[in-house]
PDB file of N, CA and C in Angstrom:
ATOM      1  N   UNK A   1    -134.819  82.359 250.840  1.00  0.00           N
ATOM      2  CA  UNK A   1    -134.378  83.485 250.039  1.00  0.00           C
ATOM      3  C   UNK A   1    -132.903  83.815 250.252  1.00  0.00           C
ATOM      4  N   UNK A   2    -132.251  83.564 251.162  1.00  0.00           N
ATOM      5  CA  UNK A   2    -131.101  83.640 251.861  1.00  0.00           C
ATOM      6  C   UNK A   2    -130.322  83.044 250.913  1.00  0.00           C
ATOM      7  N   UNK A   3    -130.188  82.166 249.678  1.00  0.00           N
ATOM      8  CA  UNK A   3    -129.506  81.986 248.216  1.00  0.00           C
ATOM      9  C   UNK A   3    -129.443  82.639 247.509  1.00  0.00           C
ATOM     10  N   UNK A   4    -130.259  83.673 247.399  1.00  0.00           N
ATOM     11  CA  UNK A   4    -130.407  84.889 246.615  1.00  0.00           C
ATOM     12  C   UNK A   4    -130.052  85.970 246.678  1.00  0.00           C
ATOM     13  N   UNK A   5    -129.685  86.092 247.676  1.00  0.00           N
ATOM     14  CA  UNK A   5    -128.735  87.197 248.045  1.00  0.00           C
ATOM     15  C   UNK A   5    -127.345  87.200 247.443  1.00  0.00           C
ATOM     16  N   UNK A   6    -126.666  88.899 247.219  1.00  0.00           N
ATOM     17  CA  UNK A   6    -126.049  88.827 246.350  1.00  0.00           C
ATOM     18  C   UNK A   6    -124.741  88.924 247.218  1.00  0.00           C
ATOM     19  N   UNK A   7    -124.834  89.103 248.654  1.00  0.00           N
ATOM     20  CA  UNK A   7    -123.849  89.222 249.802  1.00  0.00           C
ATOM     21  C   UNK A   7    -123.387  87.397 250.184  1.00  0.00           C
ATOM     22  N   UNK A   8    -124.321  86.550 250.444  1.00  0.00           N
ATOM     23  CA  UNK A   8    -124.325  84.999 251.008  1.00  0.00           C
ATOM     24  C   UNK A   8    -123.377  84.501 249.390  1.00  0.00           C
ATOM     25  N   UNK A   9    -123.889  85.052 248.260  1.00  0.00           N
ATOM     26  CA  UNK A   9    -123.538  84.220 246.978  1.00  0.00           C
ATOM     27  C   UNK A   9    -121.697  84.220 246.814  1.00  0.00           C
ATOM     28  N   UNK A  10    -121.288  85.626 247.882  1.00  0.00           N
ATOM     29  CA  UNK A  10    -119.504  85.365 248.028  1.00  0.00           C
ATOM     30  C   UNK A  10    -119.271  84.433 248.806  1.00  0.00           C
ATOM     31  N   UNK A  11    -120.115  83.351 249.317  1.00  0.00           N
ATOM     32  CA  UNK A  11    -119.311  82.646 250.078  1.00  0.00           C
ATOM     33  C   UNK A  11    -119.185  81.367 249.286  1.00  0.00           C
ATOM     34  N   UNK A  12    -118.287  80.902 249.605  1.00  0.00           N
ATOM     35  CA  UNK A  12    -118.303  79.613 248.538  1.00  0.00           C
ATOM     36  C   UNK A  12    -118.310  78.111 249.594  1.00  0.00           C
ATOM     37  N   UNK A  13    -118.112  78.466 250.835  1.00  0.00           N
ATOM     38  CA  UNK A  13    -118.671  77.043 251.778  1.00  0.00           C
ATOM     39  C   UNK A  13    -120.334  77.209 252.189  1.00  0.00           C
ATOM     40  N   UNK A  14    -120.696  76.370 251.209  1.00  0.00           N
ATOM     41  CA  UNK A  14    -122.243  75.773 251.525  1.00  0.00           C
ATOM     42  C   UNK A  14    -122.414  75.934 253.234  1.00  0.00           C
ATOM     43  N   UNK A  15    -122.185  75.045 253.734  1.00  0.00           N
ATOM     44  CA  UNK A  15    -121.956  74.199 255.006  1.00  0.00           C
ATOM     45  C   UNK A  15    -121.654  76.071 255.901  1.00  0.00           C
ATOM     46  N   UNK A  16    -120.744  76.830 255.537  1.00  0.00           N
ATOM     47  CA  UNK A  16    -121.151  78.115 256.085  1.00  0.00           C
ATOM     48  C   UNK A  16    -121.792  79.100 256.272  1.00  0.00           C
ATOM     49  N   UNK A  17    -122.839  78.706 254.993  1.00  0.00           N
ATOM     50  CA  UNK A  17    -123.361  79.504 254.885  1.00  0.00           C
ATOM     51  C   UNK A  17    -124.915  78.903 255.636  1.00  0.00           C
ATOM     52  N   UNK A  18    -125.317  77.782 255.511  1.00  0.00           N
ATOM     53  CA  UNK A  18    -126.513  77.139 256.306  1.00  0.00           C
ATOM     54  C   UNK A  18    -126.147  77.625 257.699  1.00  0.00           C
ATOM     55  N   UNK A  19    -124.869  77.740 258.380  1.00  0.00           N
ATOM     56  CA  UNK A  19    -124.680  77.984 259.371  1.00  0.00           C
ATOM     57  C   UNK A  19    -125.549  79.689 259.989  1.00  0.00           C
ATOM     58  N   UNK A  20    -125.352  80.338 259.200  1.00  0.00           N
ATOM     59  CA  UNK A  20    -125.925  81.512 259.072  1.00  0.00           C
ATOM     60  C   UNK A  20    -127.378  81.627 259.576  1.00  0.00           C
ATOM     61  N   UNK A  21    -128.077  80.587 259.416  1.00  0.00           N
ATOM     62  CA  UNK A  21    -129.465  80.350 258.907  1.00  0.00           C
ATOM     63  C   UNK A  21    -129.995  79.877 260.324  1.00  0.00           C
ATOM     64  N   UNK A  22    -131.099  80.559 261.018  1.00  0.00           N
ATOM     65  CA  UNK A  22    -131.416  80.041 262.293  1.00  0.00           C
ATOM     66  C   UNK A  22    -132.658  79.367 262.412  1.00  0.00           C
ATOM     67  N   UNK A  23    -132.274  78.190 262.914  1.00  0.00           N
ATOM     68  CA  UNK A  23    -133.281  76.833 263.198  1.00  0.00           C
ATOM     69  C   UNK A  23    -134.599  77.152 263.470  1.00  0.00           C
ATOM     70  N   UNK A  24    -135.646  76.524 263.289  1.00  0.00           N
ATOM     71  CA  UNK A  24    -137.273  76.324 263.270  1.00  0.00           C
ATOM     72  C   UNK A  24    -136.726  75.738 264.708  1.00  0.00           C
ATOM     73  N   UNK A  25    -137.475  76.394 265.804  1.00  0.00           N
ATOM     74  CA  UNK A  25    -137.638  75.834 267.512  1.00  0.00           C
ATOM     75  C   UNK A  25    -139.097  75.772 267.523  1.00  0.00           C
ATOM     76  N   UNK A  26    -139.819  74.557 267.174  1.00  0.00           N
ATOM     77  CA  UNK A  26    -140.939  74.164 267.592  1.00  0.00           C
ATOM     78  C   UNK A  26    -141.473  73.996 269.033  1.00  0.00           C
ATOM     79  N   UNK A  27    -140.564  73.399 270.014  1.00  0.00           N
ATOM     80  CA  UNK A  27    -140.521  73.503 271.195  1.00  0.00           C
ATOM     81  C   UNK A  27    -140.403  74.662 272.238  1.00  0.00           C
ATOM     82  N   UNK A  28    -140.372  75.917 271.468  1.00  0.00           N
ATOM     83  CA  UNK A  28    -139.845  76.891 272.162  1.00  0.00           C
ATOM     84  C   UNK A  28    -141.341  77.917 271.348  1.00  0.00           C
ATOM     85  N   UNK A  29    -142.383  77.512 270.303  1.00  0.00           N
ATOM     86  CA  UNK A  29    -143.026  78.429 269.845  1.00  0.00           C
ATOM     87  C   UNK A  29    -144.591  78.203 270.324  1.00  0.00           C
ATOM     88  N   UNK A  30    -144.876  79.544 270.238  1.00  0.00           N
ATOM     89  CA  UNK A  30    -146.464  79.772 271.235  1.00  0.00           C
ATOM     90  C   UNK A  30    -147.599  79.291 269.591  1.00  0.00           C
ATOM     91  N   UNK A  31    -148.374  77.887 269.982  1.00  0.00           N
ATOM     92  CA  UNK A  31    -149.495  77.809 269.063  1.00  0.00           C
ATOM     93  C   UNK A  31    -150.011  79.299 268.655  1.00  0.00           C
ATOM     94  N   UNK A  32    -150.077  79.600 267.185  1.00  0.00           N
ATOM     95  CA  UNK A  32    -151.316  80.100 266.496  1.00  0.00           C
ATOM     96  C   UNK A  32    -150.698  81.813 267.125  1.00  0.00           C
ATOM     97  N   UNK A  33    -149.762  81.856 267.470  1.00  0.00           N
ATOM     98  CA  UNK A  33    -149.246  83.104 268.240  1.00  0.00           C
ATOM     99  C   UNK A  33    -147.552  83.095 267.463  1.00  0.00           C
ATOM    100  N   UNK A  34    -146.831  82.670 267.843  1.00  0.00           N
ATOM    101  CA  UNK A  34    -145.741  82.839 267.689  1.00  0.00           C
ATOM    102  C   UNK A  34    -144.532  81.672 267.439  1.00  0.00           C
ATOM    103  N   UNK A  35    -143.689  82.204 266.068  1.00  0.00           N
ATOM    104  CA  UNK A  35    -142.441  81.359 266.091  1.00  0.00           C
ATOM    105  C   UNK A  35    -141.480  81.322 266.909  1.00  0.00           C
ATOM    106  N   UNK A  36    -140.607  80.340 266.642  1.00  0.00           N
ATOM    107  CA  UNK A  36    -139.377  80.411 267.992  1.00  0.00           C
ATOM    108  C   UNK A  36    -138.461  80.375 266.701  1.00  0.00           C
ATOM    109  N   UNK A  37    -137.157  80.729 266.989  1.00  0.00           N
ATOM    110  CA  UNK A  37    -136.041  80.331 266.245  1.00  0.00           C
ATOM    111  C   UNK A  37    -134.926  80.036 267.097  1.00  0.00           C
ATOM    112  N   UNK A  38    -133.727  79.048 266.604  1.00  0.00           N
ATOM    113  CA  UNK A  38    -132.735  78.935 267.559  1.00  0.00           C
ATOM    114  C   UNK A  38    -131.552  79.641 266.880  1.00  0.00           C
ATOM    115  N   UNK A  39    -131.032  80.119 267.482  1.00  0.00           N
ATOM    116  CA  UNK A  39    -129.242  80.528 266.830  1.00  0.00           C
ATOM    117  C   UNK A  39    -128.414  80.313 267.454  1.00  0.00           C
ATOM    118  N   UNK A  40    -127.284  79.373 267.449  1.00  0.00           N
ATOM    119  CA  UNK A  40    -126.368  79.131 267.920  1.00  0.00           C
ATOM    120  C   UNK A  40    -124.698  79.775 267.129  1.00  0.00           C
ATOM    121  N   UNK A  41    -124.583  80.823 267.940  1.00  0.00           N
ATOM    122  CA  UNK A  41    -123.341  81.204 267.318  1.00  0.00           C
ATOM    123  C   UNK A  41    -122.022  81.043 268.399  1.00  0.00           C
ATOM    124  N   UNK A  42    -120.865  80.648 267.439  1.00  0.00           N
ATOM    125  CA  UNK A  42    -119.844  79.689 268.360  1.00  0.00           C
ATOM    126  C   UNK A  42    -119.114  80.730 267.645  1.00  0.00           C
ATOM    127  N   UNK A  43    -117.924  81.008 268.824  1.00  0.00           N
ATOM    128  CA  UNK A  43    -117.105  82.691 268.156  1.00  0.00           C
ATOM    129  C   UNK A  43    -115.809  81.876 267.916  1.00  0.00           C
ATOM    130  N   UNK A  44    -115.355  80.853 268.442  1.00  0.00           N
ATOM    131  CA  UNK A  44    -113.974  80.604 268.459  1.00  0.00           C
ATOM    132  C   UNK A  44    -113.625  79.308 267.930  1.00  0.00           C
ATOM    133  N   UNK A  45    -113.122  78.130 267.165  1.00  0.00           N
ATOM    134  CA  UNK A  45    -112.464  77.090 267.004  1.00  0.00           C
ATOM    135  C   UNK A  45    -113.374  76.695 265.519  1.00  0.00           C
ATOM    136  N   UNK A  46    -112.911  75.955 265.090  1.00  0.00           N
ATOM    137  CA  UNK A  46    -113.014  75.112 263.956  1.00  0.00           C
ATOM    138  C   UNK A  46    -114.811  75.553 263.566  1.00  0.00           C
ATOM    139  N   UNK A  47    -115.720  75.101 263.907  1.00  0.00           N
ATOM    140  CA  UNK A  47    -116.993  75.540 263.995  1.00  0.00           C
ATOM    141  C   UNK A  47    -117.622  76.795 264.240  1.00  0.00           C
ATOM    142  N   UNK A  48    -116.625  77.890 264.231  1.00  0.00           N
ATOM    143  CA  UNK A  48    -117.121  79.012 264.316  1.00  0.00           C
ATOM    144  C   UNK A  48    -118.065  79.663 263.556  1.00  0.00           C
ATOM    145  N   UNK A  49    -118.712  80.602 263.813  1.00  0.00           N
ATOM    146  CA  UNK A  49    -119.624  81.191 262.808  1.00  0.00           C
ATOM    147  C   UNK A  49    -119.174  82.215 262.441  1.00  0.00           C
ATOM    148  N   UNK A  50    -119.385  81.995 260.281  1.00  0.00           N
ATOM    149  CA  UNK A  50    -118.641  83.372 259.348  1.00  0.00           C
ATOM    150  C   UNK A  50    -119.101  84.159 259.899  1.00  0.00           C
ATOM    151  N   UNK A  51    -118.140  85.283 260.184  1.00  0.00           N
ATOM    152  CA  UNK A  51    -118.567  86.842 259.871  1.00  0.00           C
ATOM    153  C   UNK A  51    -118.049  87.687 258.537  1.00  0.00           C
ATOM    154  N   UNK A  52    -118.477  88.568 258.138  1.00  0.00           N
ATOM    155  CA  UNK A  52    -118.520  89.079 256.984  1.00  0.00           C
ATOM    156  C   UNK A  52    -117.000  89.770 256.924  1.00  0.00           C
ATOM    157  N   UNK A  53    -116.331  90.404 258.106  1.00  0.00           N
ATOM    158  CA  UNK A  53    -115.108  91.056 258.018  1.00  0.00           C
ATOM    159  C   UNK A  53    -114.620  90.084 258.443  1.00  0.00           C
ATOM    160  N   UNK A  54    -114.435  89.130 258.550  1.00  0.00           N
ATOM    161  CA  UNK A  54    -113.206  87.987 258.985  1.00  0.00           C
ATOM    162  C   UNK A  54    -113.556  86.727 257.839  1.00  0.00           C
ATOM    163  N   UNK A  55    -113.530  86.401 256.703  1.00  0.00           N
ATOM    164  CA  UNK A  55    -114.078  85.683 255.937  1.00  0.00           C
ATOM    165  C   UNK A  55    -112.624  83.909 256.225  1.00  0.00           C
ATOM    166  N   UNK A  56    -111.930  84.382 257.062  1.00  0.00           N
ATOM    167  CA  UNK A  56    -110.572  83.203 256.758  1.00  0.00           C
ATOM    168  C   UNK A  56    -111.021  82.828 257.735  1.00  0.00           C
ATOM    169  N   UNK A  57    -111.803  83.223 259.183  1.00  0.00           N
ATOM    170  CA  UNK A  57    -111.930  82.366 260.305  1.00  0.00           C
ATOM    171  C   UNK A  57    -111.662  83.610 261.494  1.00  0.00           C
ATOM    172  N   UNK A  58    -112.031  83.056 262.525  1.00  0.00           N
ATOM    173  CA  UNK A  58    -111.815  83.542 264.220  1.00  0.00           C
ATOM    174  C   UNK A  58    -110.592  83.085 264.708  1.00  0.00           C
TER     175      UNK A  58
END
């Protein structure tokens, strides 16, 4: 649903915006109980993750 949004639809790097999006952790989730998710957010260099008030970069 995270395409549909009318906030994600200002961004115009794809590739930044998946970044946004936090990973299925199968390895980390309890059977029949609970999901895991991973998020990796990197604050500084080339790979950083968008934030909404800094849209040019960290």
């Amino acid at each position: 649903m995270i395409w549909r949004c009318p906030i994600v639809s200002t961004i115009p790097d794809r590739q930044a915006v998946e970044g946004l999006i936090a990973a299925l952790d199968m390895e980390a989730a309890v059977p029949m109980d609970a999901r895991a998710y991973r998020f990796d957010i990197v604050l500084r260099g080339r790979r950083s993750t968008l934030f909404e008030n800094r849209m040019e970069g960290n």
